[in-house]
N, C-alpha and C. Protein backbone atom coordinates (compact mmCIF):
# COMPACT_ATOMS: atom_id res chain seq x y z
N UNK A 1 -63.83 17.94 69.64
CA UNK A 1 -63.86 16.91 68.63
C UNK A 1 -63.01 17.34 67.44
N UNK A 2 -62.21 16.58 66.71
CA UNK A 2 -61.17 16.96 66.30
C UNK A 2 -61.96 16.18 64.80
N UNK A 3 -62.15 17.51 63.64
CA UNK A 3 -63.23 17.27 62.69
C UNK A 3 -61.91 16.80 61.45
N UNK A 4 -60.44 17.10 61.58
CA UNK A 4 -59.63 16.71 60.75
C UNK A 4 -59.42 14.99 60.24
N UNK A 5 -59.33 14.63 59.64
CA UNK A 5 -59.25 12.93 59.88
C UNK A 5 -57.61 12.73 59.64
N UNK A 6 -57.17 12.01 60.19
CA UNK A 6 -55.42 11.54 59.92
C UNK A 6 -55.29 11.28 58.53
N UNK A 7 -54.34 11.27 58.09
CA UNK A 7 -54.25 11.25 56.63
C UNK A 7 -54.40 9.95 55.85
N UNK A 8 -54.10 8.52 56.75
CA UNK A 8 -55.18 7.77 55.64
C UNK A 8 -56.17 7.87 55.67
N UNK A 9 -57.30 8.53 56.48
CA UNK A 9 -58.75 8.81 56.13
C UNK A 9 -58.74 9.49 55.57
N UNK A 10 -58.05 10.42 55.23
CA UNK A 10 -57.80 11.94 54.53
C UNK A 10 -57.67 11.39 53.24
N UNK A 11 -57.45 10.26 52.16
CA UNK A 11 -56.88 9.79 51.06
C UNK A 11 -57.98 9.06 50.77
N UNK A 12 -58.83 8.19 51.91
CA UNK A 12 -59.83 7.46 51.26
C UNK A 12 -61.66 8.40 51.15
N UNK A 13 -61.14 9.39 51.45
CA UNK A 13 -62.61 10.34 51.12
C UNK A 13 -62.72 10.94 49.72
N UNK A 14 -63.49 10.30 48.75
CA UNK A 14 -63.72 10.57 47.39
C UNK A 14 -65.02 11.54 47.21
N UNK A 15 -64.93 12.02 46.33
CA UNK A 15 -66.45 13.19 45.80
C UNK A 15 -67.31 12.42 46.18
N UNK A 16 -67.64 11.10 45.91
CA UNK A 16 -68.62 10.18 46.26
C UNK A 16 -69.24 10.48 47.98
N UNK A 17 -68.44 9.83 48.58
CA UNK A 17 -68.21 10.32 49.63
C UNK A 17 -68.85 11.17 50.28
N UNK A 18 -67.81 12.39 50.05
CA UNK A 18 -68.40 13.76 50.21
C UNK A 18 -69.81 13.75 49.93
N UNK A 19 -70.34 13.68 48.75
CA UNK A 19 -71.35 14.37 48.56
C UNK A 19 -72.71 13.21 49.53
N UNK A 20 -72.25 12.23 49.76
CA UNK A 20 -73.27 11.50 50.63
C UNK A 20 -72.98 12.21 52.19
N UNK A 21 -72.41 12.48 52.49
CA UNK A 21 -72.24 13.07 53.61
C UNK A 21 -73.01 14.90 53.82
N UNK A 22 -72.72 15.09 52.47
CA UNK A 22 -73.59 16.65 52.56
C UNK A 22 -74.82 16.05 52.50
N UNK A 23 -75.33 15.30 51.62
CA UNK A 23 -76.51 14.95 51.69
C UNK A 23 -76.96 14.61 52.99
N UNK A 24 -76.55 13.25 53.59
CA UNK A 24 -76.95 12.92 54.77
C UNK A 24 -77.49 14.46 55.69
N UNK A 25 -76.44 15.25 55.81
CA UNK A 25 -76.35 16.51 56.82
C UNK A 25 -77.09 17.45 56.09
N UNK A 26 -77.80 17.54 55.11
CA UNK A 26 -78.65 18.55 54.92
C UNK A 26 -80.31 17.61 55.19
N UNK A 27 -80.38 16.53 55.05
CA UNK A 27 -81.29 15.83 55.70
C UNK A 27 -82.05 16.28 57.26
N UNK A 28 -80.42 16.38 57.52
CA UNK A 28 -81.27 16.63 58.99
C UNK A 28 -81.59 18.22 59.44
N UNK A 29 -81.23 19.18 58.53
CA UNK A 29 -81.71 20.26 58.66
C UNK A 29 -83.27 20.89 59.03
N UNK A 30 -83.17 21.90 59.68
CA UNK A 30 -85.19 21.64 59.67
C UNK A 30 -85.68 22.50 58.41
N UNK A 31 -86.92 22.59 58.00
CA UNK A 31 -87.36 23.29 57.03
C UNK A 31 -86.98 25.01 57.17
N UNK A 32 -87.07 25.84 58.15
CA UNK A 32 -86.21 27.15 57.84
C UNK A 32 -85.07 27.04 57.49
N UNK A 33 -84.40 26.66 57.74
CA UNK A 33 -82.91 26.44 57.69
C UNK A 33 -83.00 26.53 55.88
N UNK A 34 -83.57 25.14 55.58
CA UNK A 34 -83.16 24.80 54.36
C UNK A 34 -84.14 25.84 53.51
N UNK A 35 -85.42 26.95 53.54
CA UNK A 35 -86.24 27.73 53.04
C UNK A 35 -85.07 28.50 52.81
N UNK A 36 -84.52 29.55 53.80
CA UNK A 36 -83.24 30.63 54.25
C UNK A 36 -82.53 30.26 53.23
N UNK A 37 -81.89 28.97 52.82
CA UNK A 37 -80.53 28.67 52.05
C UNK A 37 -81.16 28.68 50.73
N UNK A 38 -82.59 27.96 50.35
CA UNK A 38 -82.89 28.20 49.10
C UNK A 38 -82.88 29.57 48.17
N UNK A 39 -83.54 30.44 49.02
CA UNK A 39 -83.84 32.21 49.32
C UNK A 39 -82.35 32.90 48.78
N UNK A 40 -81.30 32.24 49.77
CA UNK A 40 -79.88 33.22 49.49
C UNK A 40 -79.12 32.08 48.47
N UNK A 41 -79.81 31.24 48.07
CA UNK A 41 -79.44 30.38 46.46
C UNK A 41 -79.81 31.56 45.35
N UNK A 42 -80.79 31.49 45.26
CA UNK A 42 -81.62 32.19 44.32
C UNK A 42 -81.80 33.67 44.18
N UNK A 43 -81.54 34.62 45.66
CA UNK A 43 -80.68 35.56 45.40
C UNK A 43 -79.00 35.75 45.11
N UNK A 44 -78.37 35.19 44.79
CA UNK A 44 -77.33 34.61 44.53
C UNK A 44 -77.72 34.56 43.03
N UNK A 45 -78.12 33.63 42.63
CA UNK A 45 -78.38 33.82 41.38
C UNK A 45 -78.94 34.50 40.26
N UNK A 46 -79.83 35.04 40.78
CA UNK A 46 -80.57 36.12 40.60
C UNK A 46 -79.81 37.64 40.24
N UNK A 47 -78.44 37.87 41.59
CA UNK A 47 -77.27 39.22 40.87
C UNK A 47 -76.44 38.57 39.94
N UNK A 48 -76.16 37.29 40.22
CA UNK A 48 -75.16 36.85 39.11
C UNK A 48 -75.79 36.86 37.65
N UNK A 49 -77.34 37.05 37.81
CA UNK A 49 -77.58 37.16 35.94
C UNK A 49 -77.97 38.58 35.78
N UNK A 50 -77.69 39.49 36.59
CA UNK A 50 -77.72 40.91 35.98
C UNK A 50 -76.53 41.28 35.05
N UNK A 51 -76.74 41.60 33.84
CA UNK A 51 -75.51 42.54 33.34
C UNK A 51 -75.70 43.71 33.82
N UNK A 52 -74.35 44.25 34.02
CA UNK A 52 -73.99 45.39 34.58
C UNK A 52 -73.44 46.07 33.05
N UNK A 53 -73.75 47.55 32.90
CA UNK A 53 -72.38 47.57 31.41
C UNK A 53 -70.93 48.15 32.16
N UNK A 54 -70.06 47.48 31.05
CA UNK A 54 -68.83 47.55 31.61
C UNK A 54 -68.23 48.56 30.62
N UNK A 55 -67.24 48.88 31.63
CA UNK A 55 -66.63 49.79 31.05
C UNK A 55 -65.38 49.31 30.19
N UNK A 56 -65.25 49.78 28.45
CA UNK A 56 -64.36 49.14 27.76
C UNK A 56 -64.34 50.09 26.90
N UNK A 57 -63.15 50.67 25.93
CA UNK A 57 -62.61 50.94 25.38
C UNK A 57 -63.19 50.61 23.70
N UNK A 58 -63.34 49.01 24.03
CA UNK A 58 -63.20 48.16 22.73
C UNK A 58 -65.02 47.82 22.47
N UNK A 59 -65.85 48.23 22.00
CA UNK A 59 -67.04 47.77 21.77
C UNK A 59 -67.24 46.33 20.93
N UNK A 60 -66.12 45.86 19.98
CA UNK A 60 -66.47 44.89 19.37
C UNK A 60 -66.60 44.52 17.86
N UNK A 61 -67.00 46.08 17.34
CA UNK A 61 -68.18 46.54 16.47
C UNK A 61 -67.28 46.66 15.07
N UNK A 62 -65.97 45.97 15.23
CA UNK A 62 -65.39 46.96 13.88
C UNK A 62 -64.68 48.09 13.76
N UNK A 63 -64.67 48.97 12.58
CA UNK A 63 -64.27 49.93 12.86
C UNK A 63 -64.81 51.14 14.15
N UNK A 64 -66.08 50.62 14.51
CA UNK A 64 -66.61 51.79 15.34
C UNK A 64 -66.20 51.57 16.68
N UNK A 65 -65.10 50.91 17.35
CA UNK A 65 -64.61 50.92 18.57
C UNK A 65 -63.97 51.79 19.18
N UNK A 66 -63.16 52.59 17.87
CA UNK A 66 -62.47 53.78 18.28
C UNK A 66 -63.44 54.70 18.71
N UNK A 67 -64.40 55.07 18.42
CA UNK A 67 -65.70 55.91 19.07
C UNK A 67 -66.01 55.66 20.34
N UNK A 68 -65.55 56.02 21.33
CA UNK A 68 -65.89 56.06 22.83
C UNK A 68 -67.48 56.23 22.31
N UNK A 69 -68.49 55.33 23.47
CA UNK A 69 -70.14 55.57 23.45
C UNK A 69 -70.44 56.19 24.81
N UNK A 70 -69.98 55.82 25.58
CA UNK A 70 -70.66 56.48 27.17
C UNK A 70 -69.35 57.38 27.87
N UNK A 71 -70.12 58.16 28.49
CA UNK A 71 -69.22 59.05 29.25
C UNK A 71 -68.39 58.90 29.60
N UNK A 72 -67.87 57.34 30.74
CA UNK A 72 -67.11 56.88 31.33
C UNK A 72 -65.62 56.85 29.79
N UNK A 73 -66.08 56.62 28.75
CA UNK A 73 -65.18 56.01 27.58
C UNK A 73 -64.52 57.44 27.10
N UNK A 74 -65.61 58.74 27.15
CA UNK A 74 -65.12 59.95 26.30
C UNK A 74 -64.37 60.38 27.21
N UNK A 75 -64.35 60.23 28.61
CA UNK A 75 -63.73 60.74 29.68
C UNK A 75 -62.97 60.10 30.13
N UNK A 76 -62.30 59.26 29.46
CA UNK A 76 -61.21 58.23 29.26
C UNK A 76 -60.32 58.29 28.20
N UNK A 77 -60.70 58.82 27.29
CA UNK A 77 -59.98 59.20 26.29
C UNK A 77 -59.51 60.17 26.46
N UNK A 78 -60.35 61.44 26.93
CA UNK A 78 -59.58 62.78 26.96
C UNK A 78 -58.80 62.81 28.17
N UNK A 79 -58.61 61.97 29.25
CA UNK A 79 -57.92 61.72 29.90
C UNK A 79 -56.62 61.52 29.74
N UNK A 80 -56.42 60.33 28.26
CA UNK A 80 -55.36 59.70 27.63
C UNK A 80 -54.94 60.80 26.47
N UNK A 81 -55.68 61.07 26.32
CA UNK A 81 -54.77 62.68 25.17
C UNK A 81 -54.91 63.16 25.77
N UNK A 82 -54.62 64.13 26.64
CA UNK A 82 -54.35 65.09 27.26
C UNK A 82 -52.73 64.65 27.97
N UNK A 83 -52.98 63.19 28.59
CA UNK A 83 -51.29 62.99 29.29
C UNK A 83 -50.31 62.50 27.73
N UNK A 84 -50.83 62.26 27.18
CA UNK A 84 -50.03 61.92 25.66
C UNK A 84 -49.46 63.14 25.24
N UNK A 85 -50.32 64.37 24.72
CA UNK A 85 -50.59 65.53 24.66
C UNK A 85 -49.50 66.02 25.63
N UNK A 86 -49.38 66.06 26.74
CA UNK A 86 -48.61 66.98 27.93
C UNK A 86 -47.15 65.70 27.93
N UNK A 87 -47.02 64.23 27.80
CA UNK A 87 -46.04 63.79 28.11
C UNK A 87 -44.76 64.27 26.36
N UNK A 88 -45.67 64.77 25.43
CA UNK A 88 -44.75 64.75 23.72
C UNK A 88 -44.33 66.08 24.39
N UNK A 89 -45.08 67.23 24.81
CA UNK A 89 -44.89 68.23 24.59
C UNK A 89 -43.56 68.81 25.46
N UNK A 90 -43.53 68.03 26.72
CA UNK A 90 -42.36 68.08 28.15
C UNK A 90 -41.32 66.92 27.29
N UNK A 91 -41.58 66.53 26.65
CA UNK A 91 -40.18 65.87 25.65
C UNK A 91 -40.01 66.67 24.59
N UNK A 92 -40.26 67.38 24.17
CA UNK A 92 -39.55 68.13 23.04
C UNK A 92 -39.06 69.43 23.59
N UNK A 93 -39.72 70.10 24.54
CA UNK A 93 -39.53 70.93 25.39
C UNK A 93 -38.07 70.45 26.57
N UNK A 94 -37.35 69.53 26.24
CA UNK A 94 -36.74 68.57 27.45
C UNK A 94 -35.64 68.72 26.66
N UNK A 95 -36.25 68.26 25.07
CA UNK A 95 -34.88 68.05 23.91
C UNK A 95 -34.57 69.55 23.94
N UNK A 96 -35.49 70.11 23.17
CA UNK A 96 -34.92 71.59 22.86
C UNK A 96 -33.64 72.58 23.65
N UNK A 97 -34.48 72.31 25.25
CA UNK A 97 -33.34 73.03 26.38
C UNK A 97 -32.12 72.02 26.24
N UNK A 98 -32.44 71.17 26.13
CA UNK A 98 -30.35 70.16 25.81
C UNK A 98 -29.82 70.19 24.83
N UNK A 99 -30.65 71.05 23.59
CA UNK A 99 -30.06 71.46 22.63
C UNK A 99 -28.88 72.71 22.51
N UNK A 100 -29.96 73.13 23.25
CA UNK A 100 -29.35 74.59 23.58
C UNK A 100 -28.36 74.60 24.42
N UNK A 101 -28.51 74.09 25.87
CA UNK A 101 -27.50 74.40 26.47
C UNK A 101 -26.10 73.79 25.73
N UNK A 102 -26.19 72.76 24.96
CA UNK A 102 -24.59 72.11 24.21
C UNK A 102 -24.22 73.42 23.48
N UNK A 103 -25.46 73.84 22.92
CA UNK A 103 -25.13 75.19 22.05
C UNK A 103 -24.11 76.09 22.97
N UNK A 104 -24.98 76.51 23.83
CA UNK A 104 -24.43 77.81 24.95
C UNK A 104 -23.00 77.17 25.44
N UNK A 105 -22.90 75.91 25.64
CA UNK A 105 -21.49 75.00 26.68
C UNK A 105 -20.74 75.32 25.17
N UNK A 106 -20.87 75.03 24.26
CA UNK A 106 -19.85 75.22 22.76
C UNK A 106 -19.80 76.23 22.35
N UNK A 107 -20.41 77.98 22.85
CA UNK A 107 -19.80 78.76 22.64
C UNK A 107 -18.84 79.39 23.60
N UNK A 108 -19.41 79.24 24.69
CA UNK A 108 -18.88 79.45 25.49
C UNK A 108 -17.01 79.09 25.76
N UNK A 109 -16.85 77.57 25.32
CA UNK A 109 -15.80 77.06 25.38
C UNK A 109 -15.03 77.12 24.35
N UNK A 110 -15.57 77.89 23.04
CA UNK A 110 -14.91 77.95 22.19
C UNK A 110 -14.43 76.94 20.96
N UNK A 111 -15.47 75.81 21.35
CA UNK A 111 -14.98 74.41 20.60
C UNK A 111 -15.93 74.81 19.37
N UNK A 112 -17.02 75.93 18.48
CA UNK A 112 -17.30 76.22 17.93
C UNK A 112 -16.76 75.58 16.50
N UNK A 113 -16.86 74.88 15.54
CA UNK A 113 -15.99 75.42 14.06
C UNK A 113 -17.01 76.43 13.73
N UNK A 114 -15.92 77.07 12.78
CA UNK A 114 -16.26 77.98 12.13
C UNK A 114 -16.81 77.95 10.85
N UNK A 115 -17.59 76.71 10.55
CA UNK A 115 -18.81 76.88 9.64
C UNK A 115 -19.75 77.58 9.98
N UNK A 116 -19.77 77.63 11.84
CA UNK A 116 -20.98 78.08 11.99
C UNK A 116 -21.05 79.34 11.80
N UNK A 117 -20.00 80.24 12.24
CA UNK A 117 -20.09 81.30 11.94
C UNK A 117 -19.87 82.34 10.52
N UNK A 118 -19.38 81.49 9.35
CA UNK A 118 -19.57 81.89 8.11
C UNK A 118 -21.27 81.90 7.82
N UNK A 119 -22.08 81.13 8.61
CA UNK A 119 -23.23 80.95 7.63
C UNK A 119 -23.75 82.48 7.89
């Protein structure tokens, strides 16, 4: 049985419609059926009104957001300074050696002026 309808039936089925048709077909359900569906309604609803706490950065509060409160937050932060921390330090450490080597390539080659070496 082919449950698709051709597409002008497909155009004249409105919410109206529909919803008389769920109706009709939950009518004929027997009483477990419809106990079972009430049950996993209402557990259903029932996790959807648990708060869970979430994990955020931002509490809300004002100035006191910057204050990580739970573990997950302090251990998120020191996470983020530490690669902040290690990404400044491998950049200045990155500059310094390309400082130098222009240094070492310009004595080497002799393109030196000689201010530098009066000082």
């Amino acid at each position: 049985m082919n449950t698709i309808p051709p597409n002008n039936e497909r155009q004249s089925l409105t919410l109206e419609s529909v919803a008389q048709l769920l109706t009709r077909a939950t009518q004929q359900l027997d009483t477990n059926t419809v106990d079972a569906l009430r049950r996993a309604r209402n557990i259903a609803l029932e996790r959807q009104l648990q708060k869970k706490p979430v994990f955020a950065l931002n509490t809300g509060h004002g100035a006191h957001w910057l204050i990580p409160h739970s573990t997950h937050q302090w251990v998120a932060a020191v996470i983020l300074f530490v690669a902040i921390l290690f990404g400044g330090v491998n950049y200045w450490q990155h500059t310094q050696e390309h400082e130098l080597a222009h240094l070492d390539i310009a004595i080497l080659t002799d393109d030196m002026p000689l201010e530098i070496f009066v000082d």
